[in-house]
Protein backbone atom coordinates (compact mmCIF):
# COMPACT_ATOMS: atom_id res chain seq x y z
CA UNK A 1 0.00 0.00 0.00
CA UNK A 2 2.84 2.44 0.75
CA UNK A 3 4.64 2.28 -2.30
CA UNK A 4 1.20 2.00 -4.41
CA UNK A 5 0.47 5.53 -2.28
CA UNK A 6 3.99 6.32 -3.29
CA UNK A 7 3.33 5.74 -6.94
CA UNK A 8 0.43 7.32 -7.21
CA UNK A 9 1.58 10.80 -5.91
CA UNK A 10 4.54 10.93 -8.02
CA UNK A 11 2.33 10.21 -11.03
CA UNK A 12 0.00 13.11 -9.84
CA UNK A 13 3.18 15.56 -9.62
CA UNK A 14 4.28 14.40 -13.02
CA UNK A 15 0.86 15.57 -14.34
CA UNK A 16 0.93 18.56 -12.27
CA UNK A 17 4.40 19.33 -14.16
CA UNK A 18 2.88 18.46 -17.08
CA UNK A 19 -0.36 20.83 -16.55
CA UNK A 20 1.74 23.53 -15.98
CA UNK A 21 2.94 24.08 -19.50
CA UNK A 22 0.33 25.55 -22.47
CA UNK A 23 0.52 27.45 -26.01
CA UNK A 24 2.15 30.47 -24.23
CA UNK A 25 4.68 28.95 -22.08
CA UNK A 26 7.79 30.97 -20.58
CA UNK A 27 10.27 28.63 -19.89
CA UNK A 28 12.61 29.24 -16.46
CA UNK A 29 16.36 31.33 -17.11
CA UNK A 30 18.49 29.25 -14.79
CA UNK A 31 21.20 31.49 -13.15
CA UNK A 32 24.60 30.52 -14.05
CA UNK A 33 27.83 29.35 -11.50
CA UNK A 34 30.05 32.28 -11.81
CA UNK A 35 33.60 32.17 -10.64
CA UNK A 36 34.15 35.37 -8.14
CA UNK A 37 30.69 35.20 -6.87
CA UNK A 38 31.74 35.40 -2.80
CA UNK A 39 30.22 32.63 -0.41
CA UNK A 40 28.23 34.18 2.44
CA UNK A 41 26.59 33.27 5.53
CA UNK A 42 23.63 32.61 6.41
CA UNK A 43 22.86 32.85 3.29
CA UNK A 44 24.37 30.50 1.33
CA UNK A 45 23.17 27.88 4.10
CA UNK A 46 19.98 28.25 2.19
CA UNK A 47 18.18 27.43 -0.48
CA UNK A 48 18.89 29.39 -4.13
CA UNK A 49 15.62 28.76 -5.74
CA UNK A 50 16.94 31.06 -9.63
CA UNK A 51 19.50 27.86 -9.79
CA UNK A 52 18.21 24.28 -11.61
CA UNK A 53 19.42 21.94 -8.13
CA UNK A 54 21.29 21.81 -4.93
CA UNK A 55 21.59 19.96 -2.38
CA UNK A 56 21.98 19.86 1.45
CA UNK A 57 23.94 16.46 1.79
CA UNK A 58 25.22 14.85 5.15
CA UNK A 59 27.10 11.90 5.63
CA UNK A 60 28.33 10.14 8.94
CA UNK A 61 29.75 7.50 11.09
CA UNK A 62 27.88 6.75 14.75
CA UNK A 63 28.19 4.67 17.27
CA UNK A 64 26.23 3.54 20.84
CA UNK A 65 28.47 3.38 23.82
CA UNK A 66 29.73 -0.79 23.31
CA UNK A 67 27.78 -1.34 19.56
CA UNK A 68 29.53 -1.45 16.65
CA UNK A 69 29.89 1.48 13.85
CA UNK A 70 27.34 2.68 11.54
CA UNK A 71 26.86 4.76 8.57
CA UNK A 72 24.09 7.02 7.90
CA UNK A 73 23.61 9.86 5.20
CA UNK A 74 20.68 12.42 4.77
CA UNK A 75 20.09 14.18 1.75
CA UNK A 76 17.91 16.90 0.78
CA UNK A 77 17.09 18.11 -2.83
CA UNK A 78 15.96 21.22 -4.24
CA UNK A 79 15.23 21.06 -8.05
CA UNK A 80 13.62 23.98 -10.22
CA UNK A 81 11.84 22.00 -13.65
CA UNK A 82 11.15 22.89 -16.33
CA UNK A 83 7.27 24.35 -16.15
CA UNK A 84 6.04 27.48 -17.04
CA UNK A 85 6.86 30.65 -15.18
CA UNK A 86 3.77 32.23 -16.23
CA UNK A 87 1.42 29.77 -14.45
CA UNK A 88 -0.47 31.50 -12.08
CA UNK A 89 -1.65 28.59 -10.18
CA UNK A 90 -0.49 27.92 -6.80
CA UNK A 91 -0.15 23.89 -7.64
CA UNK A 92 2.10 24.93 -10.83
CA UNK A 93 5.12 22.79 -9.31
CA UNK A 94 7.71 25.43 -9.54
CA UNK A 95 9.86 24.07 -7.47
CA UNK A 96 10.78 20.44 -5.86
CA UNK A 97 12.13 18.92 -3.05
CA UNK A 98 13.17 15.79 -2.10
CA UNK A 99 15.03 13.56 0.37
CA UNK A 100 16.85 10.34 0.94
CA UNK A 101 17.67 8.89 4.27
CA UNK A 102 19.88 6.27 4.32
CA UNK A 103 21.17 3.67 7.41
CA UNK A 104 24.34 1.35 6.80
CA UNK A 105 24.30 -0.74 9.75
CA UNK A 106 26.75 -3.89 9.79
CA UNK A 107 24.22 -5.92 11.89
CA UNK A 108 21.55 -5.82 8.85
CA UNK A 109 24.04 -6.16 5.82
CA UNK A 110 22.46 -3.79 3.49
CA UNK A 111 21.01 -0.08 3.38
CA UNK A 112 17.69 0.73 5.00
CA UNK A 113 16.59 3.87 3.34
CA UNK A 114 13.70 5.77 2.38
CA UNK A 115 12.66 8.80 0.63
CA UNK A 116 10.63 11.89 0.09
CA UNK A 117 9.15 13.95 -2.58
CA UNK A 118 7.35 16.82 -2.84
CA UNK A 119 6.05 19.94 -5.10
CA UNK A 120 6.81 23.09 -2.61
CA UNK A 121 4.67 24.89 -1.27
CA UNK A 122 1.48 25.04 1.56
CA UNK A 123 3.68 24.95 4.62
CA UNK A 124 4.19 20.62 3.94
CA UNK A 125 7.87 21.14 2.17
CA UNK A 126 9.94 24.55 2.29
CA UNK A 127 13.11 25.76 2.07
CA UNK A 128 14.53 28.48 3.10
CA UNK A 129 16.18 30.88 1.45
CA UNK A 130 17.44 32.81 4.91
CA UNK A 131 19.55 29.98 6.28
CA UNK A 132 19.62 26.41 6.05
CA UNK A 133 16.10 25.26 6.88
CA UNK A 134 14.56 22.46 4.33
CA UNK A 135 11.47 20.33 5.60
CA UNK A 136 9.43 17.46 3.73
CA UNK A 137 6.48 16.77 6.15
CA UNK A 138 8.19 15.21 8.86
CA UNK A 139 11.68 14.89 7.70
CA UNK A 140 13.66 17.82 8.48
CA UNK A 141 17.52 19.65 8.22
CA UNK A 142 17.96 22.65 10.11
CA UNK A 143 20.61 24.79 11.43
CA UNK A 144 19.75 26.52 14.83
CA UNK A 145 20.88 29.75 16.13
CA UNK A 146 23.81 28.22 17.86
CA UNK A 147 25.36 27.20 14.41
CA UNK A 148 24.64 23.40 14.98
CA UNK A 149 22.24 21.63 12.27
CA UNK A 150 19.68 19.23 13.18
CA UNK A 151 18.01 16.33 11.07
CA UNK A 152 15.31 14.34 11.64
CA UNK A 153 14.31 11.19 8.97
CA UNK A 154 13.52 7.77 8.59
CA UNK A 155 11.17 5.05 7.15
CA UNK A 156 9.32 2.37 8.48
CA UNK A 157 12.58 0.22 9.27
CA UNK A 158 14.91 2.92 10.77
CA UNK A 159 14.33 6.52 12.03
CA UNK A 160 17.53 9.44 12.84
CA UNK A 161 16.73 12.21 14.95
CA UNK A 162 20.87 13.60 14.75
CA UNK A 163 22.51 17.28 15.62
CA UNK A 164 25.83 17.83 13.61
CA UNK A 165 28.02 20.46 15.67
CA UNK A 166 31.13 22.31 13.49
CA UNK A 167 34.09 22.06 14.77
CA UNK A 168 36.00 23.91 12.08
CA UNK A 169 35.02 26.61 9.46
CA UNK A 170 33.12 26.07 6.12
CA UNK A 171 35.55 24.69 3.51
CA UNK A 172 35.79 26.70 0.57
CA UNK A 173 35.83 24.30 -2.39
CA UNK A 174 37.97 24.93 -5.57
CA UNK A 175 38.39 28.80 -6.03
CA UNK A 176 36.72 30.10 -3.06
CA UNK A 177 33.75 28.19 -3.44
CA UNK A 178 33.63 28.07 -7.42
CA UNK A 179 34.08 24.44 -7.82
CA UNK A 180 35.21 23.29 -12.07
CA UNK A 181 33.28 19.49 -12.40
CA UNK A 182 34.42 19.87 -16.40
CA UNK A 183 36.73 21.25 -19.25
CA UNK A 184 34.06 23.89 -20.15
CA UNK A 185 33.67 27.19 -17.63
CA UNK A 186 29.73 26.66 -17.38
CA UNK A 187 30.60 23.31 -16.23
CA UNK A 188 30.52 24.12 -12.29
CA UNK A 189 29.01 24.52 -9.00
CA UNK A 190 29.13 26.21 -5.94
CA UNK A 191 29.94 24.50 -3.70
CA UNK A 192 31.42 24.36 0.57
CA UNK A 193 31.50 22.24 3.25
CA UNK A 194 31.54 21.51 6.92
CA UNK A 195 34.03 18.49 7.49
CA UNK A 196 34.86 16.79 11.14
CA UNK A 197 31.12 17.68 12.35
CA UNK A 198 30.31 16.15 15.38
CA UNK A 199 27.14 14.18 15.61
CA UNK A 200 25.05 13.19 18.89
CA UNK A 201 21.35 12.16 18.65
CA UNK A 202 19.53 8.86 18.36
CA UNK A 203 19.65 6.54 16.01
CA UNK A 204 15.98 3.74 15.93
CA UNK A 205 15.63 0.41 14.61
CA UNK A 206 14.21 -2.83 15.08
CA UNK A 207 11.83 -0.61 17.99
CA UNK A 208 15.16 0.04 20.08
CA UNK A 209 16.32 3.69 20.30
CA UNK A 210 20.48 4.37 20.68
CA UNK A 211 22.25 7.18 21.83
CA UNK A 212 24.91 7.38 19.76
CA UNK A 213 28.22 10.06 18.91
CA UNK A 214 30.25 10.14 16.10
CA UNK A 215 31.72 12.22 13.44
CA UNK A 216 29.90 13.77 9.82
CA UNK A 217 30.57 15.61 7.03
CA UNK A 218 28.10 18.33 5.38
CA UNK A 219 27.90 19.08 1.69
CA UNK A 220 26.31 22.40 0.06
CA UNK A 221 26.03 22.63 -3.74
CA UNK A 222 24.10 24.54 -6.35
CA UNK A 223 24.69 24.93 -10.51
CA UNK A 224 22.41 24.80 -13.20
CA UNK A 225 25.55 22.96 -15.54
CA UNK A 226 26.57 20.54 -13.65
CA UNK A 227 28.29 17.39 -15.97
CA UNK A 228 29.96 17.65 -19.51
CA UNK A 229 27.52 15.60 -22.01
CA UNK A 230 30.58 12.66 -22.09
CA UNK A 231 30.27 12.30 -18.27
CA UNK A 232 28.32 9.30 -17.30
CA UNK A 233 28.81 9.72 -13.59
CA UNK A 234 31.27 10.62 -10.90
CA UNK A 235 32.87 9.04 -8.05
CA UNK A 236 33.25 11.32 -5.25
CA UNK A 237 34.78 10.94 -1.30
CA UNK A 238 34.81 12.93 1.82
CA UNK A 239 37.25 11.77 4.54
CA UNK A 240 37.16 12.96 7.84
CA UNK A 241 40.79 11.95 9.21
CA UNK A 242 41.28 11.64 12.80
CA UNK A 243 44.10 14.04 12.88
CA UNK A 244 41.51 16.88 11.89
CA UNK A 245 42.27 17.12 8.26
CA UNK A 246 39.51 16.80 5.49
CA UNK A 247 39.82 15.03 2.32
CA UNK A 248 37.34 16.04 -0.65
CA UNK A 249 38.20 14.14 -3.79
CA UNK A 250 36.13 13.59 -6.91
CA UNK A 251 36.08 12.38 -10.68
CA UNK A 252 34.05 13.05 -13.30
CA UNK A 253 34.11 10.09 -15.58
CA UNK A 254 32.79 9.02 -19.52
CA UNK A 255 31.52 6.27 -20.36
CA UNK A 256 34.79 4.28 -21.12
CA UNK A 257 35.83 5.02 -16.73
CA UNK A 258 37.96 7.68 -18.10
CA UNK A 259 38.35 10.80 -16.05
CA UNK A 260 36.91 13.71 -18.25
CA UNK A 261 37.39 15.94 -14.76
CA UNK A 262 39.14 15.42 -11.62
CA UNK A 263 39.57 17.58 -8.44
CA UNK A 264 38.74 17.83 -4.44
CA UNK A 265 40.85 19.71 -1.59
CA UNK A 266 43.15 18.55 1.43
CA UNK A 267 42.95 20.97 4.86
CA UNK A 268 45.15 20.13 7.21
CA UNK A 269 44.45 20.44 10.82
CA UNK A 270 45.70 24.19 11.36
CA UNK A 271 43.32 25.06 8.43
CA UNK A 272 45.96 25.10 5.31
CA UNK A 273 43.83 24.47 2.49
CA UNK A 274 45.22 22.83 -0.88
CA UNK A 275 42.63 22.99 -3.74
CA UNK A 276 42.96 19.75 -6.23
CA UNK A 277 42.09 19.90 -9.79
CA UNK A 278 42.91 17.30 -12.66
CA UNK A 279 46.18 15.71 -12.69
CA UNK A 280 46.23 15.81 -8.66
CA UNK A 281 43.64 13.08 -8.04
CA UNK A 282 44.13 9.47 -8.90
CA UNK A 283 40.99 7.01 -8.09
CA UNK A 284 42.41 3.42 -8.37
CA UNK A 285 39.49 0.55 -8.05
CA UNK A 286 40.73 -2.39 -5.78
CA UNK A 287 37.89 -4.57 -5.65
CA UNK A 288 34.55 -4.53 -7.38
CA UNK A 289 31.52 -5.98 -5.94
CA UNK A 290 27.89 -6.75 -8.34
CA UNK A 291 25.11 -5.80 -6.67
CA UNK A 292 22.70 -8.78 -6.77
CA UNK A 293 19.79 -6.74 -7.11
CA UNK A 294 20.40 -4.34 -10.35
CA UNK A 295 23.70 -6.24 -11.80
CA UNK A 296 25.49 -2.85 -11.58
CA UNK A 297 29.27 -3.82 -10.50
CA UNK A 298 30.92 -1.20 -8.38
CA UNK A 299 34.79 -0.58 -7.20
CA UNK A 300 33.55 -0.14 -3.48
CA UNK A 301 37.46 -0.46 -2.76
CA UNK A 302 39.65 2.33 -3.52
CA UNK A 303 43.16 3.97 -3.74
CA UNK A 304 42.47 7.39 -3.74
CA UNK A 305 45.63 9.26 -4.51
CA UNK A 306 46.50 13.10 -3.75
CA UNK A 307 49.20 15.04 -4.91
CA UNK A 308 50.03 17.83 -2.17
CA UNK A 309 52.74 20.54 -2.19
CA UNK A 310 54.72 17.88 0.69
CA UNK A 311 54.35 14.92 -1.09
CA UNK A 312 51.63 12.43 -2.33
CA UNK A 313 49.33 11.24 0.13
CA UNK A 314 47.23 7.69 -0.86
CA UNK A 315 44.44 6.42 1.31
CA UNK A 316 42.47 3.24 0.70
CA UNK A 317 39.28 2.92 1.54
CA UNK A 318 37.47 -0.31 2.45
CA UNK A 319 33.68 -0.53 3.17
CA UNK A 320 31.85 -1.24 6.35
CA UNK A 321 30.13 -3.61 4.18
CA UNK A 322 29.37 -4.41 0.10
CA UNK A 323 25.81 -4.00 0.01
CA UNK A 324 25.14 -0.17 0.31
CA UNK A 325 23.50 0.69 -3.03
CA UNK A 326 20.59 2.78 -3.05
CA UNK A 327 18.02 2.70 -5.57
CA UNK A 328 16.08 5.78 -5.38
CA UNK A 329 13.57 5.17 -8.50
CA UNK A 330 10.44 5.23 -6.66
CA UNK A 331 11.12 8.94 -6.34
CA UNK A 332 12.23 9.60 -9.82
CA UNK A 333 16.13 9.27 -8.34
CA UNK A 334 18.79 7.16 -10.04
CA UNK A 335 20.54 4.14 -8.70
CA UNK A 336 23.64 4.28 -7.38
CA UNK A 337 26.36 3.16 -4.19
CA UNK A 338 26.67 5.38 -1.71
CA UNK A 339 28.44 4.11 1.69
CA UNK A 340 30.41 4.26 4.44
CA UNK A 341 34.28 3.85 4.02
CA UNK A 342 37.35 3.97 5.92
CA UNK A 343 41.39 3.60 6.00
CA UNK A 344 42.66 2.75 9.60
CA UNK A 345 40.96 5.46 11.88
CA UNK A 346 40.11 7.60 8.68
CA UNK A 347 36.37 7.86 8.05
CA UNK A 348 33.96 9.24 5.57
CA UNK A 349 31.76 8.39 2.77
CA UNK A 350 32.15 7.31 -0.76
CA UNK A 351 29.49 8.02 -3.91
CA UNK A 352 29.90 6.04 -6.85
CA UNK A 353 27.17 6.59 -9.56
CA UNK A 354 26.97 5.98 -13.28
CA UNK A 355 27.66 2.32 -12.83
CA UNK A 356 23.70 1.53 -13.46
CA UNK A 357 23.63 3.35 -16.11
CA UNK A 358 24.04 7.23 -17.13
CA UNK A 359 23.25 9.54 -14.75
CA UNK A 360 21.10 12.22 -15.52
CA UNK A 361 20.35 15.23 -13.35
């Protein structure tokens, strides 16, 4: 019954969409990622509705005083279609939201996630364009007065109720927060983040609620260019490293696993920051594992490989387990492997997508 519920509202939006267009449409100017344009807060916590997506993307590692570690990652979506501007109806579907919630927990073997969708709008999914403040019903990502964010999502098998605390200031990516993801100029984002969070909440499942602490990592982007049309997908990391440093490493690849763009950043501990762009990042698949579900075969272990001003730094990551691909079709997302990875007492997350087939955005 859920997912036929499920099914039939996301059929209802797509007619919405649909409705929305006529003999006199005015299709939507999406602002362009400018290089220059200065990062500022509040602000830029929030959303920036004139752009075609963003997102408000968190990724973690908890733990309950004696359990064992788990991964988790919430994501929110903002995505501007293309309808007509000159709709005057209030259910023209202007803008969309939606979310994925994800748990990685050793103990179950594979991802227990769920999702949300939403046309914006009546007070049931907002975002803000103040601060950061984006809600779908009752999932929710906020960030308080006191600087610390707060999440709350789950499904019928899990639920997170989590408050992420910086430690260190916003990471600028690329040029001061004008991040290149191809050869062309138009081919960016905006883009910061908040590495070596730290996370303290609850964490539900099976009907047993845990305390639990650990460590996260929150990711802010907006473009309305994202990929060069050779890119079928990227593979992307974010390290937290228990020294304090932050790694942020991505590649852009085509369809042959060829890098068509490459880049991420390295902050040390006393806040040196080294921007990385192609030639400086080197993903090296280790091991490959098919996901029995969709066929789709992944290189969940990696060799990611940083060149730095001191000398190149390589850190392999191994999963907490094989099995965290998340198919997010039911919502109109793609399907792709998104999990929890470490080397030695290094921790983060690693996004591999493209691998089902060609991601679109």
């Amino acid at each position: 019954m859920r997912a036929m519920l499920s099914g039939l509202g996301l059929c209802l939006l797509a007619l919405l969409i649909t409705a929305a267009g006529g003999d006199a449409r005015v299709a939507p100017v999406y602002a362009p990622v400018t290089a220059g344009t200065p990062i500022a807060f509040p602000r830029d916590h929030g959303a920036h509705p004139a752009f075609r997506t963003e997102w408000w993307y968190v990724t973690g590692w908890v733990q309950a005083e004696g359990g064992q570690p788990m991964g988790f990652q919430v994501t929110f979506f903002r995505t501007r279609p293309n309808v007509d501007q000159a709709n005057p109806s209030a259910f023209a579907a202007r803008q969309i939201l939606f979310a994925h919630a994800a748990l990685a927990d050793p103990a179950v073997g594979k991802l227990l996630h769920d999702q949300r969708v939403a046309r914006a709008g009546f007070g049931l999914a907002e975002a803000s364009e103040a601060d950061g403040d984006v809600v779908i019903d009752d999932w929710s990502l906020r960030r308080g007065g006191d600087d610390r964010w707060r999440s709350r999502a789950g499904g019928a098998d899990f639920a997170l109720d989590l408050t992420f605390a910086p430690t260190q200031a916003p990471l600028l990516q690329g040029q001061g927060g004008f991040s290149r993801k191809g050869p062309a100029a138009g081919q960016a984002s905006h883009y910061y983040s908040l590495p070596q969070m730290a996370v303290s909440g609850s964490v539900t499942r099976g009907g047993k609620t845990q305390k639990v602490t650990g460590r996260a990592w929150l990711d802010r982007e907006w473009s309305s260019t994202l990929l060069d049309p050779a890119a079928v997908g990227w593979d992307w990391a974010g390290i937290n490293l228990a020294d304090g440093s932050a790694l942020t490493a991505f590649q852009v690849r085509d369809s042959g696993g060829k890098p068509v763009w490459a880049g991420g950043s390295w902050r040390r501990p006393g806040g040196q920051l080294t921007a990385l762009g192609p030639g400086d990042v080197t993903f090296a698949p280790l091991r490959r594992w098919r996901s029995p579900r969709t066929r789709a075969l992944y290189p969940v272990e990696q060799a990611i490989t940083v060149k730095l001003p001191e000398g190149p730094r390589t850190l392999t990551l191994k999963p907490l387990f094989d099995d965290q691909e998340l198919d997010s079709r039911a919502g109109g997302g793609p399907v792709y492997w998104e999990g929890a990875v470490s080397d030695g007492s290094a921790r983060g997350y690693l996004e591999l997508t493209g691998y089902f087939e060609k991601l679109t955005l």
